[in-house]
PDB file of N, CA and C in Angstrom:
ATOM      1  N   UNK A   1      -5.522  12.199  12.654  1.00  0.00           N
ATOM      2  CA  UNK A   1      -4.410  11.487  13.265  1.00  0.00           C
ATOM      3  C   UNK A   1      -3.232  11.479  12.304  1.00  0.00           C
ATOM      4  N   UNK A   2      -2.032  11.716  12.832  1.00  0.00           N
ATOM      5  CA  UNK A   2      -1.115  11.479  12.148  1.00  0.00           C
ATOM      6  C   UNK A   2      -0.251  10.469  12.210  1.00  0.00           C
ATOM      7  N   UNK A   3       0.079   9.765  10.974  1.00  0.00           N
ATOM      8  CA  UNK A   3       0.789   8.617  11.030  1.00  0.00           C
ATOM      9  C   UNK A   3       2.038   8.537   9.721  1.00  0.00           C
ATOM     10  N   UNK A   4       2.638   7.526   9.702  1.00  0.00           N
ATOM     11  CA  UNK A   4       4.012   7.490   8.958  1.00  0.00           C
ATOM     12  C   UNK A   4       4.044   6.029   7.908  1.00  0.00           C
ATOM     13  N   UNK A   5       4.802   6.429   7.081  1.00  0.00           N
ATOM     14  CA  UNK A   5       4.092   5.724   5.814  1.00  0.00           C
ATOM     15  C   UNK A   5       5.570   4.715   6.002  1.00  0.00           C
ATOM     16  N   UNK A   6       5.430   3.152   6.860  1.00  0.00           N
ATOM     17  CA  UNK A   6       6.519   2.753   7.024  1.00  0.00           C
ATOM     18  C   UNK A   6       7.266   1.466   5.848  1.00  0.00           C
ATOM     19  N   UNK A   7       8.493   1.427   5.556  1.00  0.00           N
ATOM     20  CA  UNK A   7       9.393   1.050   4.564  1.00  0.00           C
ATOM     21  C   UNK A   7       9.363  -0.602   4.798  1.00  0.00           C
ATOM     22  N   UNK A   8       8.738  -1.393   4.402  1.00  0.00           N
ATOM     23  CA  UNK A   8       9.147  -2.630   4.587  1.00  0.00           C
ATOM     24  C   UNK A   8       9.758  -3.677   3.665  1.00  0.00           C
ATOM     25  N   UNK A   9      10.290  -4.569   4.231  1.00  0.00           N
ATOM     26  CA  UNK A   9      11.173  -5.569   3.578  1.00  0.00           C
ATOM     27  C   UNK A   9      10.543  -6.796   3.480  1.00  0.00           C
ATOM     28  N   UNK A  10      11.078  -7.618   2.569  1.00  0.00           N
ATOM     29  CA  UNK A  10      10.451  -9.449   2.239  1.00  0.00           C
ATOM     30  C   UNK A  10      10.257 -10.149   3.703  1.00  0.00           C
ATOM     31  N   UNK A  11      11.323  -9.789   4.340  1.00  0.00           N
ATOM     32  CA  UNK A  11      11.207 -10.570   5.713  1.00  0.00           C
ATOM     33  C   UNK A  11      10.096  -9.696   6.940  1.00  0.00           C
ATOM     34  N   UNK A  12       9.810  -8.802   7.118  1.00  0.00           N
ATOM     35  CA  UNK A  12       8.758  -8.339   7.577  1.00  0.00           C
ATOM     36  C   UNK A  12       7.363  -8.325   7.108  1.00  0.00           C
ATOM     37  N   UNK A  13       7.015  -8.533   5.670  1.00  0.00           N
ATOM     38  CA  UNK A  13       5.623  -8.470   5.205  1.00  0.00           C
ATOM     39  C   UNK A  13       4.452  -9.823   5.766  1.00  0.00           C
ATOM     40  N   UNK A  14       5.157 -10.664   6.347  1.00  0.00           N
ATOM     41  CA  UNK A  14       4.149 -11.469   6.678  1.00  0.00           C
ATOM     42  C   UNK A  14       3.911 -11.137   8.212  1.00  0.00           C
ATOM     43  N   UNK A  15       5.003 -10.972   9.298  1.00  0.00           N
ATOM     44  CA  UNK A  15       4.238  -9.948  10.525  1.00  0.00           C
ATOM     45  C   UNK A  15       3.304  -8.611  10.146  1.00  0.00           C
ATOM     46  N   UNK A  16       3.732  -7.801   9.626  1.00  0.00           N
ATOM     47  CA  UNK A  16       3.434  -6.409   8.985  1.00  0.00           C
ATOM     48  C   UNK A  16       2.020  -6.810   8.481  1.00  0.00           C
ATOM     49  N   UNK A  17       1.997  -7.572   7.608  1.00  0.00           N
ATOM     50  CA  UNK A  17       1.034  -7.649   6.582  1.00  0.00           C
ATOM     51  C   UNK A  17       0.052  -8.241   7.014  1.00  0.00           C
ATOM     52  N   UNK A  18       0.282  -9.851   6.385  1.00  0.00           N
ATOM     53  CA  UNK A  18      -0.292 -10.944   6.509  1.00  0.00           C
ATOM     54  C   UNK A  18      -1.015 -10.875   7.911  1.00  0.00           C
ATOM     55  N   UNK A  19      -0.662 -10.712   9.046  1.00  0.00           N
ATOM     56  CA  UNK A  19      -0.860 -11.029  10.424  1.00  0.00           C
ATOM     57  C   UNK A  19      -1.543  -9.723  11.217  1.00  0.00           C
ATOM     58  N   UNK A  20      -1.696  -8.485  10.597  1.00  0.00           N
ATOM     59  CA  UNK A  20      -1.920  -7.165  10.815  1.00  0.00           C
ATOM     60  C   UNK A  20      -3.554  -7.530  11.474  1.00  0.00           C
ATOM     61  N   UNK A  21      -3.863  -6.707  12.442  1.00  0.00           N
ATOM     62  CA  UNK A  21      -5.088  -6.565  12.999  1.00  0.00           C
ATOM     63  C   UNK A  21      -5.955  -5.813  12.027  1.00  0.00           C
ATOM     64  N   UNK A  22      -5.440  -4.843  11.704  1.00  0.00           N
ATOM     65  CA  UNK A  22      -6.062  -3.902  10.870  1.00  0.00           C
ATOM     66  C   UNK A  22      -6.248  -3.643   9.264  1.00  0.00           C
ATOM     67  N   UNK A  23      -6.724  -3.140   8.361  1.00  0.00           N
ATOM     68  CA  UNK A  23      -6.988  -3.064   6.929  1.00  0.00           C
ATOM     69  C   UNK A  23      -4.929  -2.700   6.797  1.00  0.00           C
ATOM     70  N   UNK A  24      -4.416  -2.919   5.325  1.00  0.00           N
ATOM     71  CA  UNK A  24      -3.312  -2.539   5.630  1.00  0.00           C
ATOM     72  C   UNK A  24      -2.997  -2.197   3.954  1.00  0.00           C
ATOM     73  N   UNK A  25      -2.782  -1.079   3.900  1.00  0.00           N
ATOM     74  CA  UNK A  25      -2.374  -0.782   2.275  1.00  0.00           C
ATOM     75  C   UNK A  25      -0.683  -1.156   1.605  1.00  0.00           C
ATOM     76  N   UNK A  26      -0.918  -1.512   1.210  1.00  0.00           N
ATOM     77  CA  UNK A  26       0.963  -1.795   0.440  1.00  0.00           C
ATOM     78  C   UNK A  26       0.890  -1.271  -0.574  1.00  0.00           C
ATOM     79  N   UNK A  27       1.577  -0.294  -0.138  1.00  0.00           N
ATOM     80  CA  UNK A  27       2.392   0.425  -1.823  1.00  0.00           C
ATOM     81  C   UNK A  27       3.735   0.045  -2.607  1.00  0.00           C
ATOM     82  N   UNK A  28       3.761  -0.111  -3.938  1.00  0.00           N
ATOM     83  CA  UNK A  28       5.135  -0.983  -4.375  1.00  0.00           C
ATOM     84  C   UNK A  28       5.464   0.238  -4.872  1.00  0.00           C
ATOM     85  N   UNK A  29       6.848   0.587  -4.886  1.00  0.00           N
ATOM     86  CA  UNK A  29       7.567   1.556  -5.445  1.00  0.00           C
ATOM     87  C   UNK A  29       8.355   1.086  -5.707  1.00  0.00           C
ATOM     88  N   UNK A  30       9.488   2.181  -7.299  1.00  0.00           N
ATOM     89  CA  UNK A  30      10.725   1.736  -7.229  1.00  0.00           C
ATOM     90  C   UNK A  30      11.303   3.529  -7.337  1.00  0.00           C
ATOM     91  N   UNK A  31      12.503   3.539  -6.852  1.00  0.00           N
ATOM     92  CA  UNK A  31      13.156   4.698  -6.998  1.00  0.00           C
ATOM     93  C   UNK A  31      13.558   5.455  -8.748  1.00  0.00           C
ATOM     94  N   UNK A  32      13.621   4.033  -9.631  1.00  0.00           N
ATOM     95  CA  UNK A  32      13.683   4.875 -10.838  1.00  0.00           C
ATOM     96  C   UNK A  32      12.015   4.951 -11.674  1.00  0.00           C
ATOM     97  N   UNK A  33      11.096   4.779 -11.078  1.00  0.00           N
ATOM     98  CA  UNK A  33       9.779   4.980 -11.476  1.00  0.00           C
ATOM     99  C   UNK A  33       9.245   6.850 -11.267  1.00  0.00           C
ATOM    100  N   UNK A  34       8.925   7.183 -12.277  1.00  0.00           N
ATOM    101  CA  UNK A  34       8.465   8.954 -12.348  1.00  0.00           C
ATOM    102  C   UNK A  34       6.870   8.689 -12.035  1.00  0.00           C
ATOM    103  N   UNK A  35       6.277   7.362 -12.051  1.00  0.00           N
ATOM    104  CA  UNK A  35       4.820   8.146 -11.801  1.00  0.00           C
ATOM    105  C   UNK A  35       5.065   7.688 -10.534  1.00  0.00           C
ATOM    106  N   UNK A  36       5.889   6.599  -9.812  1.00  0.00           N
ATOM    107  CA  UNK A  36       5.623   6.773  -8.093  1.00  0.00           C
ATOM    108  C   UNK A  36       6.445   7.670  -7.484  1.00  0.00           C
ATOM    109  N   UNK A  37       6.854   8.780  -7.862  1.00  0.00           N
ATOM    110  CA  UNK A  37       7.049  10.233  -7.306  1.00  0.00           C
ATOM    111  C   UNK A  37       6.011  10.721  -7.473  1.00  0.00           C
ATOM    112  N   UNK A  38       5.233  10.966  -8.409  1.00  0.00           N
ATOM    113  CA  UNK A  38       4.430  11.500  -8.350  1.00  0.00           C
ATOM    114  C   UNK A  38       3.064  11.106  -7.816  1.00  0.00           C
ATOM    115  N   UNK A  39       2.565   9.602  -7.040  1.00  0.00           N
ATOM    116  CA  UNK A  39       2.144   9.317  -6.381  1.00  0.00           C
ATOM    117  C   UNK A  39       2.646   9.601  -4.583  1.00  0.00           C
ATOM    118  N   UNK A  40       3.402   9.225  -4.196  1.00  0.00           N
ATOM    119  CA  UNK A  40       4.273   9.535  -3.106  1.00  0.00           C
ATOM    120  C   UNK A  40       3.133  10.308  -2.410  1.00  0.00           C
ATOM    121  N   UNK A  41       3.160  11.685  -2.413  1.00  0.00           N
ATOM    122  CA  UNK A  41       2.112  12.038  -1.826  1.00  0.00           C
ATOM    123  C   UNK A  41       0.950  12.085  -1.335  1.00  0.00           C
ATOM    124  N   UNK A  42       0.430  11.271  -2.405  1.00  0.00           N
ATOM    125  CA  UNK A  42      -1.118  11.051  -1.852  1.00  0.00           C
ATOM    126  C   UNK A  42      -1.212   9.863  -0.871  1.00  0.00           C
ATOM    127  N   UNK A  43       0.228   8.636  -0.948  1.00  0.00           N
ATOM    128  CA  UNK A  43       0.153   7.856  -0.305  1.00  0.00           C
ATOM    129  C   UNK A  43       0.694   8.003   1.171  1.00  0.00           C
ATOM    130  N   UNK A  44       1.315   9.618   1.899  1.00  0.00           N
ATOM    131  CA  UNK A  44       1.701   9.829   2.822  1.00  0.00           C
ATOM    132  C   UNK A  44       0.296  10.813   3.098  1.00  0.00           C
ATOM    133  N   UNK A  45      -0.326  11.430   2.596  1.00  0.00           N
ATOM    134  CA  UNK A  45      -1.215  11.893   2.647  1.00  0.00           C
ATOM    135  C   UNK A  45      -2.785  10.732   3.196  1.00  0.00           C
ATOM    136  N   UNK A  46      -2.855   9.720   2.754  1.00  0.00           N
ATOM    137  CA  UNK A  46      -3.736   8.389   3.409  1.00  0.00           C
ATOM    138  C   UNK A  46      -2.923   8.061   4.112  1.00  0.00           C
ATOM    139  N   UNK A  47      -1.664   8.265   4.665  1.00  0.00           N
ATOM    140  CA  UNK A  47      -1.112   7.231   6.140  1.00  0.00           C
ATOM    141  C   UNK A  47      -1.469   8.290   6.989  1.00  0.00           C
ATOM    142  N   UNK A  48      -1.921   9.885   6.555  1.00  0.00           N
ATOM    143  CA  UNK A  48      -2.073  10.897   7.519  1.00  0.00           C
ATOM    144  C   UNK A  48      -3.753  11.091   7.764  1.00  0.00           C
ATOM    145  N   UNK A  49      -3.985  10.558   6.809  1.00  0.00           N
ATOM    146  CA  UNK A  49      -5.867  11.066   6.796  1.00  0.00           C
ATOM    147  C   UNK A  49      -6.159  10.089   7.499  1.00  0.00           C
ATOM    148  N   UNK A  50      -5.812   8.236   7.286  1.00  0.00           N
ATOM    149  CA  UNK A  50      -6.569   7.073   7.525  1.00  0.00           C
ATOM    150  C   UNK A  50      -6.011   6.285   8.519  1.00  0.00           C
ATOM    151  N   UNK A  51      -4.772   6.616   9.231  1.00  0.00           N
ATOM    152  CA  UNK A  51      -3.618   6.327  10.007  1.00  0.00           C
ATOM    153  C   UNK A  51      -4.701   5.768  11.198  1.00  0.00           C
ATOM    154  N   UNK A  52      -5.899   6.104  11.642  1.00  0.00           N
ATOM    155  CA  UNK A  52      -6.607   5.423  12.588  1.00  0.00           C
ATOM    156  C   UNK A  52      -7.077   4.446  12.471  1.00  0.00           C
ATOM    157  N   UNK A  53      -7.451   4.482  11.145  1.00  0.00           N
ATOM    158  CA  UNK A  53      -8.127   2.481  10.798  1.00  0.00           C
ATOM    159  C   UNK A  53      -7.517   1.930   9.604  1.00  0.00           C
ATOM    160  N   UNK A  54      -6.467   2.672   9.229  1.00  0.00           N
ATOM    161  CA  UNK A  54      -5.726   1.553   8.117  1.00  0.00           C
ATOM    162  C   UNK A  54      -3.956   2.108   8.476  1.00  0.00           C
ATOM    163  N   UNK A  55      -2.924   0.783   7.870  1.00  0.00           N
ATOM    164  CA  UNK A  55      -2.077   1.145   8.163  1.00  0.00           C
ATOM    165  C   UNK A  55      -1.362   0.979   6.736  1.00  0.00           C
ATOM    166  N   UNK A  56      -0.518   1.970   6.491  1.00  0.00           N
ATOM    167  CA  UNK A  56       0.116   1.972   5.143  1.00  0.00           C
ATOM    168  C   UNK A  56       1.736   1.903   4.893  1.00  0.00           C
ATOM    169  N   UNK A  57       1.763   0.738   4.283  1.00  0.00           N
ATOM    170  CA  UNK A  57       3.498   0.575   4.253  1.00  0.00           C
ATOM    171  C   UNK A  57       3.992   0.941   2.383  1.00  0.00           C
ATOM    172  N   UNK A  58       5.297   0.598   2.006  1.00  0.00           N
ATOM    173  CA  UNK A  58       5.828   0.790   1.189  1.00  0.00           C
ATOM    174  C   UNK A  58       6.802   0.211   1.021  1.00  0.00           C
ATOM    175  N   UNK A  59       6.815  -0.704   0.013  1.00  0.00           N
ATOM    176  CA  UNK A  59       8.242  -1.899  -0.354  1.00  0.00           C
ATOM    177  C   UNK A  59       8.501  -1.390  -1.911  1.00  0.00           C
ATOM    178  N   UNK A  60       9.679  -1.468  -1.881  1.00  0.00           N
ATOM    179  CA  UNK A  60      10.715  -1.147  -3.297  1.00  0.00           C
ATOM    180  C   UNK A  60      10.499  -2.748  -3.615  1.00  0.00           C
ATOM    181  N   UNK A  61      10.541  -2.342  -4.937  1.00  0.00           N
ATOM    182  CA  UNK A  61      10.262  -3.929  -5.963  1.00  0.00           C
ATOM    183  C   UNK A  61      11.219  -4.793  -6.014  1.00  0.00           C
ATOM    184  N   UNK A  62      12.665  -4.130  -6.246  1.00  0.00           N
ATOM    185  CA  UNK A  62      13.807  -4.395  -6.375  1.00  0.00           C
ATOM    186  C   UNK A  62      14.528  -5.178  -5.436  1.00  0.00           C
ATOM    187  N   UNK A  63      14.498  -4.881  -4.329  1.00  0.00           N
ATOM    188  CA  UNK A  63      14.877  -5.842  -3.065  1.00  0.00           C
ATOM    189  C   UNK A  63      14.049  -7.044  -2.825  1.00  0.00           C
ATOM    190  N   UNK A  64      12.485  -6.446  -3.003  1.00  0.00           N
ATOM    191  CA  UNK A  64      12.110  -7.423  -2.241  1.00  0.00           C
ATOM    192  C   UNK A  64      11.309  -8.507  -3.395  1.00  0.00           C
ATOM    193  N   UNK A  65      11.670  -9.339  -4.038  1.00  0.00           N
ATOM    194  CA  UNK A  65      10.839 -10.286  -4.514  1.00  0.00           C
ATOM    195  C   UNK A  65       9.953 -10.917  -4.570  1.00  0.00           C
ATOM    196  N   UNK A  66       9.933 -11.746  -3.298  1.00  0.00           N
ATOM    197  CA  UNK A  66       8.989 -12.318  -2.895  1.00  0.00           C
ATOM    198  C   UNK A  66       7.628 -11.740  -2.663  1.00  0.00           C
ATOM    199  N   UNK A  67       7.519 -10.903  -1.824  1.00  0.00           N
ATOM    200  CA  UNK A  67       6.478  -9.845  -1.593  1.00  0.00           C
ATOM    201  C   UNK A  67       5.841  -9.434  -3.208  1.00  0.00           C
ATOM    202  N   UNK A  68       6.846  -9.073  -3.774  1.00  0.00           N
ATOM    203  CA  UNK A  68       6.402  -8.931  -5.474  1.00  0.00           C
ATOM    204  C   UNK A  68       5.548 -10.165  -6.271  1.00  0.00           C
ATOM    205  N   UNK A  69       5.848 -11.214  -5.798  1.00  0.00           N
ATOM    206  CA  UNK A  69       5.397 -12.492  -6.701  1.00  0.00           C
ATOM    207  C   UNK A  69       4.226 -13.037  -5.484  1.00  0.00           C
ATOM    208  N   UNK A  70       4.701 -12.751  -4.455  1.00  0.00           N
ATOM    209  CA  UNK A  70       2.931 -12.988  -3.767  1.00  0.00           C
ATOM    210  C   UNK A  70       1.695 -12.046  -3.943  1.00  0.00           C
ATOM    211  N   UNK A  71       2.348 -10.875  -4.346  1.00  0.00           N
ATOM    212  CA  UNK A  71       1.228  -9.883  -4.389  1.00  0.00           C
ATOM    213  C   UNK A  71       0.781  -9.940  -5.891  1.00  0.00           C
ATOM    214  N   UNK A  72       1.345 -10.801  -6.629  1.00  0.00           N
ATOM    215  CA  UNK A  72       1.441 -10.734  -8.169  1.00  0.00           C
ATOM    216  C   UNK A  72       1.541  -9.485  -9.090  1.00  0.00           C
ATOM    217  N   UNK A  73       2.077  -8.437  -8.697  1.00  0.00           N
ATOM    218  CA  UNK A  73       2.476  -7.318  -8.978  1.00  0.00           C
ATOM    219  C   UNK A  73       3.258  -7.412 -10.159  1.00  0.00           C
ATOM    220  N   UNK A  74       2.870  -6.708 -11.392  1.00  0.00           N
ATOM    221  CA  UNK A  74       3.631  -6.941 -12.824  1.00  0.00           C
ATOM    222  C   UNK A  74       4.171  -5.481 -13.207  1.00  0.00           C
ATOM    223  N   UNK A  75       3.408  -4.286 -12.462  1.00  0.00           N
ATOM    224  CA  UNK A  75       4.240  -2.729 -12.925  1.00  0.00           C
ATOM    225  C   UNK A  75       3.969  -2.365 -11.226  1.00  0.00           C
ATOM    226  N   UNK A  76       4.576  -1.064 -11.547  1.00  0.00           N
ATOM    227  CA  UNK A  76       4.465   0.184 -10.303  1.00  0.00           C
ATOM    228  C   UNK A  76       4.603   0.879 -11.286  1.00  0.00           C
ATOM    229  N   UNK A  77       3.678   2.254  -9.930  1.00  0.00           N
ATOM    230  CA  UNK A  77       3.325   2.114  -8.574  1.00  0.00           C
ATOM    231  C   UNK A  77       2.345   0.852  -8.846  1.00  0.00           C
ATOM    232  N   UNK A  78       2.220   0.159  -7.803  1.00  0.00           N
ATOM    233  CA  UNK A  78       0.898  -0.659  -7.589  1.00  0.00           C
ATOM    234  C   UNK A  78       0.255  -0.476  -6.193  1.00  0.00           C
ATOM    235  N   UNK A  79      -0.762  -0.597  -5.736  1.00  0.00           N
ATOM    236  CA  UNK A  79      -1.559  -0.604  -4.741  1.00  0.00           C
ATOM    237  C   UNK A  79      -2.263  -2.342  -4.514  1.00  0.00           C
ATOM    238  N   UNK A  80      -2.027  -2.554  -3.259  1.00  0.00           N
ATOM    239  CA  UNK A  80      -2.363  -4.125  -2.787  1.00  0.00           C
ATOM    240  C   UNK A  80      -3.000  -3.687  -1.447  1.00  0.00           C
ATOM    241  N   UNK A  81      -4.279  -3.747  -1.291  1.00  0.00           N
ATOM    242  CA  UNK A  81      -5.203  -3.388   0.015  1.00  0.00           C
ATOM    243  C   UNK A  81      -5.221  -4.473   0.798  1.00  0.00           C
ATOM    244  N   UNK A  82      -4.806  -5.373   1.911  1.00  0.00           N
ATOM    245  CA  UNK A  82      -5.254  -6.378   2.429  1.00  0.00           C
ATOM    246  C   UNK A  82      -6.074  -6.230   3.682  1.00  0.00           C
ATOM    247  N   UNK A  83      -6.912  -7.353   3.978  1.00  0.00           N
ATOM    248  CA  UNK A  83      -7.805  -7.351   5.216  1.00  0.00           C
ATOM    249  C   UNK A  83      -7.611  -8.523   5.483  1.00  0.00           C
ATOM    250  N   UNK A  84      -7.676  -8.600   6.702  1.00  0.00           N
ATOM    251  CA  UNK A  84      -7.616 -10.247   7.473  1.00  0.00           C
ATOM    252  C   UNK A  84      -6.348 -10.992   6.782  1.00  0.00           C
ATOM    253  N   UNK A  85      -5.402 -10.080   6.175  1.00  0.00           N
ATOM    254  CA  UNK A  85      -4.486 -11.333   5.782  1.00  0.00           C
ATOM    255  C   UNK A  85      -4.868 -11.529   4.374  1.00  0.00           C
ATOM    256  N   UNK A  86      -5.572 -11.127   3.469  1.00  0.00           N
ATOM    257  CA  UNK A  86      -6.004 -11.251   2.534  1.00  0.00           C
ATOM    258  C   UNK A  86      -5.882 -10.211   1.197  1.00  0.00           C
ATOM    259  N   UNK A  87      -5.558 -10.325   0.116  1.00  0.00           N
ATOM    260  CA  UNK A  87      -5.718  -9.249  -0.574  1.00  0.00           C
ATOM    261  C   UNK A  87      -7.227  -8.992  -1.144  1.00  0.00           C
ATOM    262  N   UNK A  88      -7.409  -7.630  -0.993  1.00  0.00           N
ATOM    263  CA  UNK A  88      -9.186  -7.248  -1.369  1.00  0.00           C
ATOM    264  C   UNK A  88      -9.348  -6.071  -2.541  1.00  0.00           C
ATOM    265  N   UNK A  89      -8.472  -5.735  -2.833  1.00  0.00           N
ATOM    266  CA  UNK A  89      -7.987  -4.805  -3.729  1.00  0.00           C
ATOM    267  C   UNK A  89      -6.864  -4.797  -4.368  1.00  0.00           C
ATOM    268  N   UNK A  90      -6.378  -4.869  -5.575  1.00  0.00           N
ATOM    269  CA  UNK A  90      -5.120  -4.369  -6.230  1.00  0.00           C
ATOM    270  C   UNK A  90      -5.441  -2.945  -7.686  1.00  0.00           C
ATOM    271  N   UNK A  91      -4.358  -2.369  -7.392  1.00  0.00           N
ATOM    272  CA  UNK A  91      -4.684  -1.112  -8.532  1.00  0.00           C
ATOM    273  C   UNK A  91      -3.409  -0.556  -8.627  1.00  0.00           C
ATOM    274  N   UNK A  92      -3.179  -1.085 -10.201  1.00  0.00           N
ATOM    275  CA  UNK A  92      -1.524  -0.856 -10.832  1.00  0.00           C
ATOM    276  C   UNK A  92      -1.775   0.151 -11.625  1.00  0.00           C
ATOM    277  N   UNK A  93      -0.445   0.909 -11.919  1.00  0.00           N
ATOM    278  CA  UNK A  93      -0.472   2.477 -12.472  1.00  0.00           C
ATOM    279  C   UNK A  93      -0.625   3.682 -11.771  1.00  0.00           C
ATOM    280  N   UNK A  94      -0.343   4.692 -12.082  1.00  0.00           N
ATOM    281  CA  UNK A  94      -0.547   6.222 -11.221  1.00  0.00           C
ATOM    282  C   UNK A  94      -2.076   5.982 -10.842  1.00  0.00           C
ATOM    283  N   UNK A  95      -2.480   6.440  -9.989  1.00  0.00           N
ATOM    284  CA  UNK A  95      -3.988   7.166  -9.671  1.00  0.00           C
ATOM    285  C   UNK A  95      -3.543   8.441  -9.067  1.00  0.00           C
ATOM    286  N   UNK A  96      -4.719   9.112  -9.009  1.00  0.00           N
ATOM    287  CA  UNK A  96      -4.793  10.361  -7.979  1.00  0.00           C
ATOM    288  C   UNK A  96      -5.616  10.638  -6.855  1.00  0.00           C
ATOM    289  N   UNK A  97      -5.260  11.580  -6.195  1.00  0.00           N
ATOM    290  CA  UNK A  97      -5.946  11.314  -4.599  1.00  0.00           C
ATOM    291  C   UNK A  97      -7.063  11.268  -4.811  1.00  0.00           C
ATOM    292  N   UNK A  98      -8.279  11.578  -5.646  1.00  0.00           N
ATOM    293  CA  UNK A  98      -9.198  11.493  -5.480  1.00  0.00           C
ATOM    294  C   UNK A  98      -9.298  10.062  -5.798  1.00  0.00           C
ATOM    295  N   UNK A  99      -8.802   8.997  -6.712  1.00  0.00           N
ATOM    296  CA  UNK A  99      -9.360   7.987  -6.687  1.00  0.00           C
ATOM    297  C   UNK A  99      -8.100   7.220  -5.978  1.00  0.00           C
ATOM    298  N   UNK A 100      -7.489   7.384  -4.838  1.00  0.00           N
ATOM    299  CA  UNK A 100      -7.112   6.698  -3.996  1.00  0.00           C
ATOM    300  C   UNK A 100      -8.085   6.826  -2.329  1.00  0.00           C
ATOM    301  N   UNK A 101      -8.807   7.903  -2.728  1.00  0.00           N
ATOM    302  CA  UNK A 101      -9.775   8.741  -1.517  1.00  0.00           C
ATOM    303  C   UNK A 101     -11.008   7.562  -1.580  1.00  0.00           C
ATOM    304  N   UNK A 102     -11.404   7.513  -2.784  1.00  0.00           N
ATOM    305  CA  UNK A 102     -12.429   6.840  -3.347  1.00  0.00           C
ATOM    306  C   UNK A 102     -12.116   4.902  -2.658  1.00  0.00           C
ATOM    307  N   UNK A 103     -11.353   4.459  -3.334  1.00  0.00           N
ATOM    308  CA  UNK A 103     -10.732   3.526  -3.156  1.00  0.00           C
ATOM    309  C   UNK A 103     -10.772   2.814  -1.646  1.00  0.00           C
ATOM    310  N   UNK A 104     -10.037   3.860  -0.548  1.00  0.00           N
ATOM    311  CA  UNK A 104     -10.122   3.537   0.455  1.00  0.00           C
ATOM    312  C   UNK A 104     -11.277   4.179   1.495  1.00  0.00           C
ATOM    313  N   UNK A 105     -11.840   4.510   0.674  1.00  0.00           N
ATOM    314  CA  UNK A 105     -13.081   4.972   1.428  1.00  0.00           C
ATOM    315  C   UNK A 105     -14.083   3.989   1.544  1.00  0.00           C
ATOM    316  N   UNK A 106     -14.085   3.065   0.051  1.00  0.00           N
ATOM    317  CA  UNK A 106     -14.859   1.738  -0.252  1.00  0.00           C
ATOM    318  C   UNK A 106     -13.995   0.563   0.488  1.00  0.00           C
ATOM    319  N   UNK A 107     -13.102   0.543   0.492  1.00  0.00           N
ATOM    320  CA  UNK A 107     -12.722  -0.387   1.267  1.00  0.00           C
ATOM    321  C   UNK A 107     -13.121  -0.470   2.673  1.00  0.00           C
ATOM    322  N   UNK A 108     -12.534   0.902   3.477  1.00  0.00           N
ATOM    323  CA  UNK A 108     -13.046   0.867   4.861  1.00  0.00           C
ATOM    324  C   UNK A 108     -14.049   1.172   5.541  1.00  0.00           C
ATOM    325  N   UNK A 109     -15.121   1.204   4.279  1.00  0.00           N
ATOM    326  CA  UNK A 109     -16.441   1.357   4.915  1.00  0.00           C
ATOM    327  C   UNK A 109     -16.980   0.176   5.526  1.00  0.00           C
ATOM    328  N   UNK A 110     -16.452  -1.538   5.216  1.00  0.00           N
ATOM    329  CA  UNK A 110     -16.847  -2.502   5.474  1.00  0.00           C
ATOM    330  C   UNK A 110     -16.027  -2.954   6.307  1.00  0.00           C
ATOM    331  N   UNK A 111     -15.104  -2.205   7.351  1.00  0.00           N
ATOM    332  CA  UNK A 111     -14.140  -2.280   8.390  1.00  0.00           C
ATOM    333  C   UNK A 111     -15.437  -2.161   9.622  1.00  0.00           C
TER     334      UNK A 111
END
């Protein structure tokens, strides 16, 4: 299935997020960060592989604050997995697809 890795803001993350039916990945980026370019891919790459049972967004750090200090996010890239409204995973720093494969493979096996 193909799906789209959508851009969200402070004022959407609690519909989006918080309230989501489904597993929901948040990726934090910032535009002057070199390892989340070089993540980028693998994280449009899981909105394309997993787009049927998880949904994957992406908030810039910089705008959005709040979202930053609820997720307690201290670098990017960071990764924040939530379920039910909940965070069940966090993982700050580059990874690579295999251990983002890994990652959400353990997560949504208990979906």
């Amino acid at each position: 299935m193909s799906s789209v890795v959508f851009d969200l803001t402070d004022s959407e993350f609690s519909t989006e997020v918080l309230d989501a039916k489904q597993p929901v990945l948040v990726y934090f980026w910032a535009p002057w960060c070199g390892p989340c370019r070089l993540m980028s891919p693998a994280i449009t790459w899981a909105a394309n592989h997993y787009g049927d049972r998880l949904k994957v967004v992406k908030m810039e750090v910089d705008p959005n604050p709040e979202s930053v200090a609820r997720c307690k996010v201290q670098g990017v890239p960071a990764l924040v997995m939530f379920k039910d409204g909940e965070p069940v995973e966090t993982v700050e720093g580059a990874i690579n697809k295999q251990k983002l494969e890994e990652l959400l493979a353990q997560q949504l096996a208990a979906v």
